[in-house]
Structure formats: structure tokens, C-alpha cells
Protein backbone atom coordinates (compact mmCIF):
# COMPACT_ATOMS: atom_id res chain seq x y z
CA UNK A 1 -62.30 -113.81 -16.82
CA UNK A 2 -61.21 -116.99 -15.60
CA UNK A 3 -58.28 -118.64 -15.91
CA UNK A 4 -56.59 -122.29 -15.76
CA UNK A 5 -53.44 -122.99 -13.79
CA UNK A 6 -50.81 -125.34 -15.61
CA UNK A 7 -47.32 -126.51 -13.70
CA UNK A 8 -44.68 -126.12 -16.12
CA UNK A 9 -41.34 -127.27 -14.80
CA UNK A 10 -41.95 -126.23 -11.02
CA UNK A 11 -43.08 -122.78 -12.20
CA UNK A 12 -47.59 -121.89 -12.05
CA UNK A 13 -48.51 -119.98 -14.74
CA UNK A 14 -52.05 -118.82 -15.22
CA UNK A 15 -53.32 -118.89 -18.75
CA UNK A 16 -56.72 -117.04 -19.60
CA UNK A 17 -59.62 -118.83 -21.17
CA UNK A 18 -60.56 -118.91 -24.66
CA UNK A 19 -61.20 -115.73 -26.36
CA UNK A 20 -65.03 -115.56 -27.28
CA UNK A 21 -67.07 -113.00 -29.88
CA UNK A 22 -67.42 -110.37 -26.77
CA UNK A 23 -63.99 -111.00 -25.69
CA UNK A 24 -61.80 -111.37 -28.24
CA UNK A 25 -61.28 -107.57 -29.02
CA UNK A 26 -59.34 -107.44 -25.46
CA UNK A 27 -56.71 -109.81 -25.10
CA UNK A 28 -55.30 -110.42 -22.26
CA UNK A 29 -51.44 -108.54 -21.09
CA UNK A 30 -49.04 -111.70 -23.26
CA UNK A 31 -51.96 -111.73 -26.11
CA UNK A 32 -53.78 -114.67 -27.56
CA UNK A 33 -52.40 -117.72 -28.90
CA UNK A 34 -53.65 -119.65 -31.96
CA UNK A 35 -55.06 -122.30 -29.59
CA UNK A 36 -57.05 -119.55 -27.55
CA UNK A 37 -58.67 -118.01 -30.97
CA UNK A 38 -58.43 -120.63 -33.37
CA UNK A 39 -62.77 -121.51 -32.93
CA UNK A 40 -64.17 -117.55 -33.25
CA UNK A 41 -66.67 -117.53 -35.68
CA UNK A 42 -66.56 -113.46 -36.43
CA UNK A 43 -68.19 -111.67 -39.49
CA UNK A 44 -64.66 -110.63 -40.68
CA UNK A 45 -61.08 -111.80 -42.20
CA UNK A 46 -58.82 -111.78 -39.51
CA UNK A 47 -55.50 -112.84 -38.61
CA UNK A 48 -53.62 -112.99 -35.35
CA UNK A 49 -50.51 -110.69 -35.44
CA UNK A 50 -48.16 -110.36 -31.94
CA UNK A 51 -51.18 -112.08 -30.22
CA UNK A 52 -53.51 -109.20 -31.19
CA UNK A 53 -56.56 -110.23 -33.35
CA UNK A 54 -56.06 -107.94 -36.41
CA UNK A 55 -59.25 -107.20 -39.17
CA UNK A 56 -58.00 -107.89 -42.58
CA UNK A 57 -59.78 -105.44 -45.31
CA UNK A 58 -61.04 -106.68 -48.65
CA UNK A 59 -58.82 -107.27 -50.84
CA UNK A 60 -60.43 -108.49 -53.74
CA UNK A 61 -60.52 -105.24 -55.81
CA UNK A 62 -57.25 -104.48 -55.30
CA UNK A 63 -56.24 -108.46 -56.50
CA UNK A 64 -58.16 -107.71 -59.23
CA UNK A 65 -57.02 -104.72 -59.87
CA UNK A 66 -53.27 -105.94 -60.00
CA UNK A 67 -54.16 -109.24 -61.80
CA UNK A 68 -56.10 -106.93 -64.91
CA UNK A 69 -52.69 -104.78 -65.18
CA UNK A 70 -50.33 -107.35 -64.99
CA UNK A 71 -52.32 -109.15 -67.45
CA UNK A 72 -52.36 -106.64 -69.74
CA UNK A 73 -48.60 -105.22 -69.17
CA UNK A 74 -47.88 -109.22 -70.43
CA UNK A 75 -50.11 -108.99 -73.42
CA UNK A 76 -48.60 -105.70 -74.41
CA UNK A 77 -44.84 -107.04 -74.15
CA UNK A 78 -46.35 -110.31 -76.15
CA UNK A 79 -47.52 -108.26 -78.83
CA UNK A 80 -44.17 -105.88 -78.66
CA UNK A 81 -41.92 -108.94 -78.94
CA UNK A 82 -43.98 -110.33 -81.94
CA UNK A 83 -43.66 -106.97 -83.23
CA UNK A 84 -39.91 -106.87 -83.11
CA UNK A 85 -38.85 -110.40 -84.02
CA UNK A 86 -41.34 -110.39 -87.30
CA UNK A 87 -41.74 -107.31 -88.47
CA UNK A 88 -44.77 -106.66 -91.04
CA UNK A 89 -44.04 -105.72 -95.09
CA UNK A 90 -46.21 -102.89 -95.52
């Protein structure tokens, strides 16, 4: 891998190039930065975590899952409440 040399306050540090789609699953020893990553075009949702590119899973069912409950758990304390403050003469 190459790598470009930048003079930061008297000090030469060596940063390593952009992470590509063959490289990106071994990042170099400090990890990547946002910069480094930010133009990978991979098959997968992803987010960078302690400079480590991380796969995110689907979440989708599990958003819908929790979105169907908590909709329902509302409509059932709606109906409760209704229930309670009007009470039906039969």
C-alpha cells in the first residue's frame, strides 16, 4: 500500500491511501478515517466504528416489528382510556 507523507508541526507522519472494495476489510494499525472511506461503493450498510468498517444487518423487520407493537400497545391504551372515562349503559 502506499502512502502520502504530510508535515504537521515539524513532525512526518505517513497516512495510508484510500481504502478501496479489496482493501477496505484491512485497515491499516490507527484505522480509517471518514475521509479515507467516505467514496466505497460496497453491496452493504456499513458504518465506521473506532476506524474499523463495521456491516450493519437489516433492520427493517425488526423496525417493523417494533413499529406494529407499539402501534398496537397505543391503540389498546386508546381504547382502555375511552373505556374508563365513558363507560357504556348496558
Amino acid at each position: 500500500m502506499t502512502a502520502s507523507t504530510l508535515a504537521f508541526m515539524g513532525a512526518v507522519m505517513t497516512t495510508p491511501q484510500q481504502a478501496t472494495e479489496d482493501t477496505w476489510m484491512f485497515p491499516p494499525a490507527h484505522g480509517w478515517t471518514f475521509d479515507q472511506v467516505k467514496h466505497l461503493e460496497l453491496p452493504f450498510n456499513r458504518e465506521l466504528v473506532d476506524g474499523r468498517i463495521v456491516v450493519r444487518g437489516q433492520t427493517e423487520f425488526w423496525h417493523n416489528r417494533v413499529r406494529d407493537r407499539l402501534a398496537a400497545a397505543l391503540e389498546a391504551a386508546r381504547a382502555e382510556s375511552r373505556t374508563r372515562l365513558w363507560p357504556s349503559n348496558a
